[in-house]
N, C-alpha and C. Protein backbone atom coordinates (compact mmCIF):
# COMPACT_ATOMS: atom_id res chain seq x y z
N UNK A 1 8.71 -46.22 38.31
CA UNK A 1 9.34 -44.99 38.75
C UNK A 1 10.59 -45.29 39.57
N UNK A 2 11.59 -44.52 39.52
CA UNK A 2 12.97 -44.84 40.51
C UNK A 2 12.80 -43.65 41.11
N UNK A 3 12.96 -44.35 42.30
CA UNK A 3 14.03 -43.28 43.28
C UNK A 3 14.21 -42.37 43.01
N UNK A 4 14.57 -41.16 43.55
CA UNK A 4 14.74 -39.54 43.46
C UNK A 4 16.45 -39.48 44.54
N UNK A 5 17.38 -39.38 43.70
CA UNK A 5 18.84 -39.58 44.35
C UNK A 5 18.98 -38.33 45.26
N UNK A 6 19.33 -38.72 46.17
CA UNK A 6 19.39 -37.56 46.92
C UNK A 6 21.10 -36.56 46.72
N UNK A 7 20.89 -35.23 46.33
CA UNK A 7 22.18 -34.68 45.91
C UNK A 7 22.99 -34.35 46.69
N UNK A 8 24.57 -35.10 46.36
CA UNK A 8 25.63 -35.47 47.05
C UNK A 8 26.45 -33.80 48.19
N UNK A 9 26.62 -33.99 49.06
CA UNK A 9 27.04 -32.95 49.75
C UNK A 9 27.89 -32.63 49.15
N UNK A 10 28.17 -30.72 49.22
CA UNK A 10 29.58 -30.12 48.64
C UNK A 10 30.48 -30.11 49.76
N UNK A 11 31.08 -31.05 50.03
CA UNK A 11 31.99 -31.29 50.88
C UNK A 11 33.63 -30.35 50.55
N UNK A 12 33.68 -30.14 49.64
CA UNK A 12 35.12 -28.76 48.96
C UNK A 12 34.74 -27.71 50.05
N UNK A 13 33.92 -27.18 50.47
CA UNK A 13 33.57 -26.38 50.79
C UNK A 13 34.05 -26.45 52.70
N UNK A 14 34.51 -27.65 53.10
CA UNK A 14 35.28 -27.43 54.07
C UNK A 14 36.51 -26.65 54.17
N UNK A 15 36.99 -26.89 52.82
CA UNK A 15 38.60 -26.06 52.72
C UNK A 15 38.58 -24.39 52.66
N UNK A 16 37.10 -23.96 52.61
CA UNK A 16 37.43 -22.42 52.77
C UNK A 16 37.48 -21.93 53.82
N UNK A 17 37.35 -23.10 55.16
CA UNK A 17 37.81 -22.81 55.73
C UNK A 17 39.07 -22.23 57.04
N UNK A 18 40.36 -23.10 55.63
CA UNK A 18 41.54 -22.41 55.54
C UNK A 18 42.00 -21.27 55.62
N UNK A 19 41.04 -20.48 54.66
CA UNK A 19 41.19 -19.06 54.53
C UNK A 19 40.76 -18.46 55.83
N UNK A 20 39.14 -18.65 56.29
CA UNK A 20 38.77 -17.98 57.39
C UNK A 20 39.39 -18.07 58.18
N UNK A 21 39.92 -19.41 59.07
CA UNK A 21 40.23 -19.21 60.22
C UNK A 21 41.39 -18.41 60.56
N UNK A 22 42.25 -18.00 59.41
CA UNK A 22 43.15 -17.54 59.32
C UNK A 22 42.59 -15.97 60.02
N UNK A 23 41.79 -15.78 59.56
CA UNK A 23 41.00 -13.97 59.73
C UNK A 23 40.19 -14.36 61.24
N UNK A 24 40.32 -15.26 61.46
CA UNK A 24 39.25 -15.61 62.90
C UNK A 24 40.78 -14.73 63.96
N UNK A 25 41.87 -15.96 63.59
CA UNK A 25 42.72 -16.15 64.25
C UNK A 25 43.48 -14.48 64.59
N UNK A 26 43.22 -13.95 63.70
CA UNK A 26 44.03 -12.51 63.28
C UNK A 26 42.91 -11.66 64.30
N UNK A 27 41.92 -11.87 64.21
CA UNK A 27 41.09 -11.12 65.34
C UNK A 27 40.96 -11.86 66.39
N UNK A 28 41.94 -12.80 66.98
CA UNK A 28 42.20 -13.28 68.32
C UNK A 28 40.89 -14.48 68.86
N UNK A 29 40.61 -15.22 67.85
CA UNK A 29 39.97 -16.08 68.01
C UNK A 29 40.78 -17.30 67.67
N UNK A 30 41.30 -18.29 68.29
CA UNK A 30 41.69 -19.31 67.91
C UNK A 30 41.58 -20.47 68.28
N UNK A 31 41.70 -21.41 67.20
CA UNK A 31 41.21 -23.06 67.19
C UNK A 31 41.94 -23.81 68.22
N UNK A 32 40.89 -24.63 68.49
CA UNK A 32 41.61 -25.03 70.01
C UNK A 32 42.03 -26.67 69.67
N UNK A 33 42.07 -27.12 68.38
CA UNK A 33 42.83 -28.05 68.18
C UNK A 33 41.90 -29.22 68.46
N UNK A 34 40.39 -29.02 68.43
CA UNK A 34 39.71 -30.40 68.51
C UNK A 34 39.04 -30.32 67.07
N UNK A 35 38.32 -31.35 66.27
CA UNK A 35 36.94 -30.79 65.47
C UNK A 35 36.32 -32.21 65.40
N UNK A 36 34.95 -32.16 65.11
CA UNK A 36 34.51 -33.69 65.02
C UNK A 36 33.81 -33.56 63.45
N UNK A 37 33.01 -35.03 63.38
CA UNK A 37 32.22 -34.81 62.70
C UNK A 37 30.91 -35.67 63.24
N UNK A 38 30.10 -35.37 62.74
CA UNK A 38 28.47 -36.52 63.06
C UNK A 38 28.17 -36.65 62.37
N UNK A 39 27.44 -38.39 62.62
CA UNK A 39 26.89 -38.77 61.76
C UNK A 39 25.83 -39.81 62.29
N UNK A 40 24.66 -40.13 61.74
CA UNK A 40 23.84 -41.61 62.38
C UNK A 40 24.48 -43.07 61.34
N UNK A 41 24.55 -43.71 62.47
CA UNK A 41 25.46 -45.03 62.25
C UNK A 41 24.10 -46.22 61.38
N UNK A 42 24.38 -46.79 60.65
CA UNK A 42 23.64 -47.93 59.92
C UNK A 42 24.49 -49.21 60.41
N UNK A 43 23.44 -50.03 60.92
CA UNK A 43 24.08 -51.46 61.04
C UNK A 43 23.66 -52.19 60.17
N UNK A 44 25.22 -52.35 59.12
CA UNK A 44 25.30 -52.77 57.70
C UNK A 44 26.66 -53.41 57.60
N UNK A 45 27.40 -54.33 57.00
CA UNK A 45 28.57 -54.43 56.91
C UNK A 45 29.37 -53.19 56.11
N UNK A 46 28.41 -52.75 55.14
CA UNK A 46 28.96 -51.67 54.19
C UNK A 46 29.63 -50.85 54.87
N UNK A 47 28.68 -50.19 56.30
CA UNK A 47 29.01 -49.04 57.58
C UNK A 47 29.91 -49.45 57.94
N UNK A 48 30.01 -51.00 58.46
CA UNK A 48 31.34 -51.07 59.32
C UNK A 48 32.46 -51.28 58.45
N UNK A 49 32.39 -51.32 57.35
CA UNK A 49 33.63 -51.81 56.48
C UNK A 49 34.69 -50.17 56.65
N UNK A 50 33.28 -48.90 56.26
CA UNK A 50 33.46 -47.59 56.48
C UNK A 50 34.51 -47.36 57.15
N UNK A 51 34.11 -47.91 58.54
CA UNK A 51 34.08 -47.03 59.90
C UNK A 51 36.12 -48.14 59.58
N UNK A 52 35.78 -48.66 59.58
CA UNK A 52 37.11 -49.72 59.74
C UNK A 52 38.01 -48.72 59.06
N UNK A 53 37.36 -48.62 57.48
CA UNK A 53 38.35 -47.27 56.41
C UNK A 53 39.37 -46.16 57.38
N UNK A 54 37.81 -45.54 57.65
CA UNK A 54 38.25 -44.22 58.05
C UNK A 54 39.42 -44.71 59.62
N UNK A 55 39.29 -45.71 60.09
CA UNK A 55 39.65 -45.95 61.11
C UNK A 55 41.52 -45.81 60.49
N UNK A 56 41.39 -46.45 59.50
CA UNK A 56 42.88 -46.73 59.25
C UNK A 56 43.63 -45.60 58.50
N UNK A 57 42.78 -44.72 57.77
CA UNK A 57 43.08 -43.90 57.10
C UNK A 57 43.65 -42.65 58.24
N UNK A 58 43.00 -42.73 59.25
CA UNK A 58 43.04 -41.87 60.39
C UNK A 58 45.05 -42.49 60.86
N UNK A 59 44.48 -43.94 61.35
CA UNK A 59 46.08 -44.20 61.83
C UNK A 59 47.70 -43.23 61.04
N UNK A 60 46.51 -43.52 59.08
CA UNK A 60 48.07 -42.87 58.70
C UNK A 60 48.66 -41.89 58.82
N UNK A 61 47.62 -40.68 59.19
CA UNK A 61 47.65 -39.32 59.92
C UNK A 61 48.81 -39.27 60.89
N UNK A 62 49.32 -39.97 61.38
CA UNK A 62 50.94 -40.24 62.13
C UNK A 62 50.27 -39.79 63.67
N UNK A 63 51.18 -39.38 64.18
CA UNK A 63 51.07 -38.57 65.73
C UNK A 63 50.74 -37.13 65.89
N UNK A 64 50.62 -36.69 64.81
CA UNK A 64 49.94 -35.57 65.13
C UNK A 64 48.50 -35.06 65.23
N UNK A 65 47.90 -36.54 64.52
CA UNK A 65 46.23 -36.38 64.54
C UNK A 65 46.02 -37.20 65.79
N UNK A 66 45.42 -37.19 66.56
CA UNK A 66 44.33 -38.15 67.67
C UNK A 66 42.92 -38.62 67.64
N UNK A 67 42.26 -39.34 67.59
CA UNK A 67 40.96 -39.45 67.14
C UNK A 67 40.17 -40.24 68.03
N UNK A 68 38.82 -39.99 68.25
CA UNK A 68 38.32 -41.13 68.99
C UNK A 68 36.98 -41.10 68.66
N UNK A 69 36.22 -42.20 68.57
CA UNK A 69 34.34 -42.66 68.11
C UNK A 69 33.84 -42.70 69.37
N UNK A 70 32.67 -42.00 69.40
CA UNK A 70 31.98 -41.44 70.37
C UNK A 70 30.35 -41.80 70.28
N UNK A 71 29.93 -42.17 70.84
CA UNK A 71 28.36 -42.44 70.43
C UNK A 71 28.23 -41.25 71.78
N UNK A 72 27.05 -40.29 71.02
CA UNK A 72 26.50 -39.64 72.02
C UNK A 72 24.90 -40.23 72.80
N UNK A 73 24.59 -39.32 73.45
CA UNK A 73 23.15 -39.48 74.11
C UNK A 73 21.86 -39.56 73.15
N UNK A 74 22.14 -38.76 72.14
CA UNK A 74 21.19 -38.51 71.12
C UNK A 74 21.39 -39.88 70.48
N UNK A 75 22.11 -41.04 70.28
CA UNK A 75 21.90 -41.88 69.31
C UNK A 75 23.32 -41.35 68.04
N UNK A 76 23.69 -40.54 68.29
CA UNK A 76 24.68 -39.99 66.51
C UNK A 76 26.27 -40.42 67.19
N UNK A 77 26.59 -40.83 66.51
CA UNK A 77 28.49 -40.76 66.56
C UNK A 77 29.11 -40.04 65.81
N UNK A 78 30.36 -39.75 66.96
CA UNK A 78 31.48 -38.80 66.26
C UNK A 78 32.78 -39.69 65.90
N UNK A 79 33.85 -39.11 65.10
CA UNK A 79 34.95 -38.98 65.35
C UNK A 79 35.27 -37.84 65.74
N UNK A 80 35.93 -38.04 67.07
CA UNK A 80 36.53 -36.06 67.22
C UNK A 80 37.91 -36.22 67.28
N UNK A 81 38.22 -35.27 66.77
CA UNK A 81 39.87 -35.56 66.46
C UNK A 81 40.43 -34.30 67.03
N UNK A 82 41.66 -34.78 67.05
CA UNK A 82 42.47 -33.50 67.80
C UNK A 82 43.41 -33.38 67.49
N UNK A 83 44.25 -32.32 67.26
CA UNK A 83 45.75 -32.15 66.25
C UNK A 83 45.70 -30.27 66.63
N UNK A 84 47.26 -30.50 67.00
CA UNK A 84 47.83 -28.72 66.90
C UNK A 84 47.74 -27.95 65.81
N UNK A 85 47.78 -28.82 64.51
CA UNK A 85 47.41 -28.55 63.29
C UNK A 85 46.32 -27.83 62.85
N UNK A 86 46.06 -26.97 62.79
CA UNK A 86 44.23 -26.73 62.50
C UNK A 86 44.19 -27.70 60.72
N UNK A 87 44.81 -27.37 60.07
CA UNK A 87 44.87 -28.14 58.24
C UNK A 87 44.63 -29.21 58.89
N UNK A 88 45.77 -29.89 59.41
CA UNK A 88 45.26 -31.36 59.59
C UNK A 88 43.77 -31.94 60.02
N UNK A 89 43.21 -31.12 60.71
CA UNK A 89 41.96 -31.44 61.37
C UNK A 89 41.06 -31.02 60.16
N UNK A 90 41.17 -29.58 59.55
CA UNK A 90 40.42 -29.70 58.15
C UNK A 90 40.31 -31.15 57.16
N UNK A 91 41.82 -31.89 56.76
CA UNK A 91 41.76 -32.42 55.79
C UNK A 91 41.27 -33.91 56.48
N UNK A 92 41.33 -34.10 57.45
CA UNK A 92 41.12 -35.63 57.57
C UNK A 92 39.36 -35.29 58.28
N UNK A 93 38.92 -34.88 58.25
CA UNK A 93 37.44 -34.41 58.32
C UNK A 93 36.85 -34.51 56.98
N UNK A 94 37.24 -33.73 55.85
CA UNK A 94 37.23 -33.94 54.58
C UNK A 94 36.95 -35.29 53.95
N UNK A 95 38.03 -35.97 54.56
CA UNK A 95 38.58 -37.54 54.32
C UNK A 95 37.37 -38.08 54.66
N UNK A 96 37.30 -38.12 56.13
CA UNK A 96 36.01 -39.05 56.51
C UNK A 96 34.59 -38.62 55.98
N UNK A 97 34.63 -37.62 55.45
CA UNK A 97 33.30 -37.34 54.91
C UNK A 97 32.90 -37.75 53.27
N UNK A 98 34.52 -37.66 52.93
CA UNK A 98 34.86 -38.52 51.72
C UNK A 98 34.58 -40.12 51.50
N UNK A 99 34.83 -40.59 52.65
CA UNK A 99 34.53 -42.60 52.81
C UNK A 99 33.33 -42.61 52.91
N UNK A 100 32.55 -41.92 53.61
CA UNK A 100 30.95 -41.89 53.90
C UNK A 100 30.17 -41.58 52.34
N UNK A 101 30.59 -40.45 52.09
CA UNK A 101 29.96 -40.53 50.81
C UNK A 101 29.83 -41.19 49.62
N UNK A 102 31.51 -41.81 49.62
CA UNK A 102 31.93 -42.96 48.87
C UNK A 102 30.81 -44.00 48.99
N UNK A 103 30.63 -44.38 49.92
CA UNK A 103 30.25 -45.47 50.32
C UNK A 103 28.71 -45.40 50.65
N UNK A 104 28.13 -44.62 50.28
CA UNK A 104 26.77 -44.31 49.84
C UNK A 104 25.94 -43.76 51.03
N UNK A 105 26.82 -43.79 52.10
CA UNK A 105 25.88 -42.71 53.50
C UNK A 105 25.87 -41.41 53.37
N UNK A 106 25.65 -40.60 52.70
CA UNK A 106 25.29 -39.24 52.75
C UNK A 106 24.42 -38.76 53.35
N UNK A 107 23.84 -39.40 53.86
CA UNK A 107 22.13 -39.11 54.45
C UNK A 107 22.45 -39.21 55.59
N UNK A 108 23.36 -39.94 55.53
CA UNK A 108 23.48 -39.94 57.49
C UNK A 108 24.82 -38.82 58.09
N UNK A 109 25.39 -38.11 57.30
CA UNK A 109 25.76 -36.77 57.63
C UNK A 109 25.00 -35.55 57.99
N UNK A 110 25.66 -35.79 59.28
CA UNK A 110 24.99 -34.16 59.87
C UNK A 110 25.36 -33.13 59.81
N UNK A 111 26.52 -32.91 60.41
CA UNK A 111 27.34 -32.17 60.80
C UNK A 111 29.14 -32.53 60.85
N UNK A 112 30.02 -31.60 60.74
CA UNK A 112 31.31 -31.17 61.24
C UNK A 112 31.07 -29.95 62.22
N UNK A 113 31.94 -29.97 62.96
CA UNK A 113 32.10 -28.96 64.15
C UNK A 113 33.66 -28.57 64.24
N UNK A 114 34.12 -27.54 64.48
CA UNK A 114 35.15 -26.92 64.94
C UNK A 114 35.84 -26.33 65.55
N UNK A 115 36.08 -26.02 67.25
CA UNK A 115 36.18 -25.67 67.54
C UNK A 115 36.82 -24.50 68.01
N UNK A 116 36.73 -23.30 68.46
CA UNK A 116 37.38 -22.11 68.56
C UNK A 116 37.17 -21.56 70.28
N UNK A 117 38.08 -20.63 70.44
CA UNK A 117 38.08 -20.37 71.70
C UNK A 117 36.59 -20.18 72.66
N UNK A 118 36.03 -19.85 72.09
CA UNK A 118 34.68 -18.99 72.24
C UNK A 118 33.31 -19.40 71.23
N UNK A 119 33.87 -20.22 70.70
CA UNK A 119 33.09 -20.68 69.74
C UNK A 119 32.94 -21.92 68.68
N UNK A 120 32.14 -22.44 67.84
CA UNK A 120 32.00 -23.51 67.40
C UNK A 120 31.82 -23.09 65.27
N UNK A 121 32.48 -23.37 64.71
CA UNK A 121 31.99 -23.35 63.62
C UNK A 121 31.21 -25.08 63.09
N UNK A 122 30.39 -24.90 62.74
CA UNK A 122 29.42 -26.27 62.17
C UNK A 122 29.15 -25.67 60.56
N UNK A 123 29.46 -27.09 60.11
CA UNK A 123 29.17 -26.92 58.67
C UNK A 123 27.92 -28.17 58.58
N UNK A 124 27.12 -27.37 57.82
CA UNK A 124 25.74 -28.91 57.55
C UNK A 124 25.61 -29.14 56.74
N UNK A 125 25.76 -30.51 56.41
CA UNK A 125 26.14 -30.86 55.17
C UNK A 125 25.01 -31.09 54.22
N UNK A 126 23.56 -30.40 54.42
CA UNK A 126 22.84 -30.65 53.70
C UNK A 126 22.56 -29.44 52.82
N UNK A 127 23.32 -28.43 53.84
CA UNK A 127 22.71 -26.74 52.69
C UNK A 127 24.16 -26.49 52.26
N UNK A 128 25.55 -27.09 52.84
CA UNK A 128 26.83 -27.33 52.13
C UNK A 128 27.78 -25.75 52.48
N UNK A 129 26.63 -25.72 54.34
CA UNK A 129 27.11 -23.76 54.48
C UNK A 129 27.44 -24.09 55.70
N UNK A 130 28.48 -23.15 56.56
CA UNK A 130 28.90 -22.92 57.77
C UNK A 130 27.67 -21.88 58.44
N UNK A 131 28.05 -22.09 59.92
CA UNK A 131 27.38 -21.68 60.95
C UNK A 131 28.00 -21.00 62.12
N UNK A 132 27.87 -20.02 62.86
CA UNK A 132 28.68 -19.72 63.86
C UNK A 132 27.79 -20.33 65.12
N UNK A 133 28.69 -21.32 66.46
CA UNK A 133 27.53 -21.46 67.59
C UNK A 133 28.21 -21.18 68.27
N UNK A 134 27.80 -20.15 69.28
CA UNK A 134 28.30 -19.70 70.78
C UNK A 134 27.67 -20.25 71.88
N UNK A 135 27.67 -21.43 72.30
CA UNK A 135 26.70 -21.40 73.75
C UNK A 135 27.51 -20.80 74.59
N UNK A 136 26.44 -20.13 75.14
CA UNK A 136 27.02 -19.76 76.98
C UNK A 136 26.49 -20.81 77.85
N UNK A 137 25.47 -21.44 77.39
CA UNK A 137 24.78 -22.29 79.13
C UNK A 137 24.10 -23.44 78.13
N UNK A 138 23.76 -24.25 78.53
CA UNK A 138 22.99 -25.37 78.03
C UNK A 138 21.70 -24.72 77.66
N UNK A 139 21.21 -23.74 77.61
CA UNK A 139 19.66 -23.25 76.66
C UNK A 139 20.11 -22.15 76.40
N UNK A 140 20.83 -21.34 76.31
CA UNK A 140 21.27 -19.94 75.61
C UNK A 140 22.91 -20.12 75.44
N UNK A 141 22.68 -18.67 74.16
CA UNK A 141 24.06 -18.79 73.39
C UNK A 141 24.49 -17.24 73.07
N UNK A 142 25.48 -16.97 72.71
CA UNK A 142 25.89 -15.37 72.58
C UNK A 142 25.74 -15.27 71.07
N UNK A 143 24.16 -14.50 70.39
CA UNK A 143 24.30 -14.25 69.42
C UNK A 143 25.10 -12.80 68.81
N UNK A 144 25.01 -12.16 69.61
CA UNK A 144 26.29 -11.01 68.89
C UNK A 144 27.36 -11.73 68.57
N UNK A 145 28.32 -12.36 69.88
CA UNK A 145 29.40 -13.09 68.93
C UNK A 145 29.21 -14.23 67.75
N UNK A 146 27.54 -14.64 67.79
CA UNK A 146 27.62 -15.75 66.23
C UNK A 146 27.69 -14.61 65.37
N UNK A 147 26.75 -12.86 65.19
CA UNK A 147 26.43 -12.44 64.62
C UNK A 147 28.02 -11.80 64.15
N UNK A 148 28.86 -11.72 65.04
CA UNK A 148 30.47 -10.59 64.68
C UNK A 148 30.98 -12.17 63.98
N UNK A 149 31.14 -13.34 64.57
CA UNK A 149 31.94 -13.99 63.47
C UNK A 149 31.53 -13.97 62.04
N UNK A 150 29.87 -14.14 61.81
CA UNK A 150 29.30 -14.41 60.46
C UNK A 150 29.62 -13.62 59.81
N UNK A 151 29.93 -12.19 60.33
CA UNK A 151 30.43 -10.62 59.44
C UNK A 151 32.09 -10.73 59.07
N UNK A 152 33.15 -11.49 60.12
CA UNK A 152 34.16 -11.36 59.50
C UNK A 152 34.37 -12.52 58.43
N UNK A 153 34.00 -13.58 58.55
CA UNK A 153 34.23 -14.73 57.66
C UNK A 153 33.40 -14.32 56.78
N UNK A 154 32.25 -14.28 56.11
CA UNK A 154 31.21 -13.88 55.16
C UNK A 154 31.62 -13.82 53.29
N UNK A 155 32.85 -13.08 53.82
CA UNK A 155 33.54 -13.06 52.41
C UNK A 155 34.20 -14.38 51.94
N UNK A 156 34.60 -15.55 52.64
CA UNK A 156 35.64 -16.82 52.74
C UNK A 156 34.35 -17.59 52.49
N UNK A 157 33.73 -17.55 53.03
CA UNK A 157 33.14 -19.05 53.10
C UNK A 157 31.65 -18.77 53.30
N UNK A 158 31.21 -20.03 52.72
CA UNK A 158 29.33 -19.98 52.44
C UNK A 158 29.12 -20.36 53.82
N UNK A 159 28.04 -18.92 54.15
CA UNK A 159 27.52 -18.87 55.75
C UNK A 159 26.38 -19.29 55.34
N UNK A 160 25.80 -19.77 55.92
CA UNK A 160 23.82 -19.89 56.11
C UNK A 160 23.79 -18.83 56.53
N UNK A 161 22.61 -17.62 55.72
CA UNK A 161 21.75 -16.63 55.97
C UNK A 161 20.69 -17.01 56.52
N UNK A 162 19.85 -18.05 56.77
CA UNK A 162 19.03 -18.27 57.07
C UNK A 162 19.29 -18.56 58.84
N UNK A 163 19.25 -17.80 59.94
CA UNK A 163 19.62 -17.74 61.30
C UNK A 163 18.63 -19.14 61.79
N UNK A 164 17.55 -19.26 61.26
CA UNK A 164 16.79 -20.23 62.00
C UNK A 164 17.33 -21.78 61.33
N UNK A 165 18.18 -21.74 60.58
CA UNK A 165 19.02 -22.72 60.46
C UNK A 165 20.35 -23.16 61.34
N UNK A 166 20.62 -22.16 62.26
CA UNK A 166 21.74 -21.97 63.03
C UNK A 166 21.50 -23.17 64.03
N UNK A 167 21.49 -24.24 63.64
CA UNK A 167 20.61 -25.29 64.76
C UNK A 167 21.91 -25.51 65.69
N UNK A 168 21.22 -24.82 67.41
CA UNK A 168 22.48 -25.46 68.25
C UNK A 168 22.54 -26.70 68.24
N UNK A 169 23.92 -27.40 68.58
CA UNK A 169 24.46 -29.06 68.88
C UNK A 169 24.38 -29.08 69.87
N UNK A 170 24.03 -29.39 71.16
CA UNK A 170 23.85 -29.32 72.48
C UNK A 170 24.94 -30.79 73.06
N UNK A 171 25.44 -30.72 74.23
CA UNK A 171 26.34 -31.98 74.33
C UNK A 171 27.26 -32.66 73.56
N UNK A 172 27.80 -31.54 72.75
CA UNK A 172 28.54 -32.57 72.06
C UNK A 172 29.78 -32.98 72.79
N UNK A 173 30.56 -34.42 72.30
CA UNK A 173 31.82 -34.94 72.91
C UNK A 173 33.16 -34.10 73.29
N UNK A 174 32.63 -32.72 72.72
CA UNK A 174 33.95 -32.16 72.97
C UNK A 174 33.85 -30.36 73.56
């Protein structure tokens, strides 16, 4: 018997969020110019060959991207990047999720995060859907405002319906 492949994330599905934020932004919500991504790290040469990739692929991003690897408390690392750009921070998120998958870590994708004034969009890369997260405090969060973003974006981009999927990120690097 072989293996049961595990099916590859729809990673395209970052770019709709081109469209939304555009409608975030228009109702006075706007990106504050950070976004990360997570992931759990394998100590493999394959990983570090990765991490080296994305490292350089990032450099070519010029001066308008910033980036930095983050190991959190939980054990997961980020790149969180930062750019005035909101596209730019879309496409080189894309990118790195592109080398990872390339390179056969899919499994160890968690999350992208995005940040907004008031809020966090997370995409999980296992149901291949966005999320709205509001914390207010380290154990509570403002679900009316997850519930008003999920209503204006809804039409742009694949939300998780499923709310008990809305898993908060607690601490993240940014």
């Amino acid at each position: 018997m072989g293996r049961t492949r595990v099916k590859k994330p729809d990673i395209d599905g970052l770019f709709s969020l081109s469209t939304a934020y555009l409608t975030l932004n228009d109702n006075g919500f706007n990106p504050t110019g950070v976004a990360g991504i997570c992931f759990k790290r394998v100590d493999s040469k394959t990983f570090a060959d990765a991490m080296r990739d994305i490292s350089s692929l990032l450099d070519l991003s010029g001066p308008d991207v910033t980036y930095s690897r983050i190991k959190d408390e939980y054990g997961y690392e980020w790149f969180v990047l930062k750019s005035d750009n909101f596209e730019n921070l879309i496409v080189n998120i894309h990118m790195i999720s592109e080398v990872l998958i390339d390179k056969g870590f899919e499994e160890r994708l968690l999350s992208s995060v995005f940040a907004f004034n008031r809020f966090y969009l997370v995409y999980n890369y296992k149901s291949g859907k966005f999320y709205p997260f509001a914390p207010l405090s380290e154990d509570t969060r403002d679900n009316k405002l997850e519930f008003k973003i999920k209503s204006m974006i809804k039409k742009e981009m694949r939300i998780e319906e499923d709310i008990t999927k809305w898993y908060p990120i607690r601490k993240m690097p940014f």
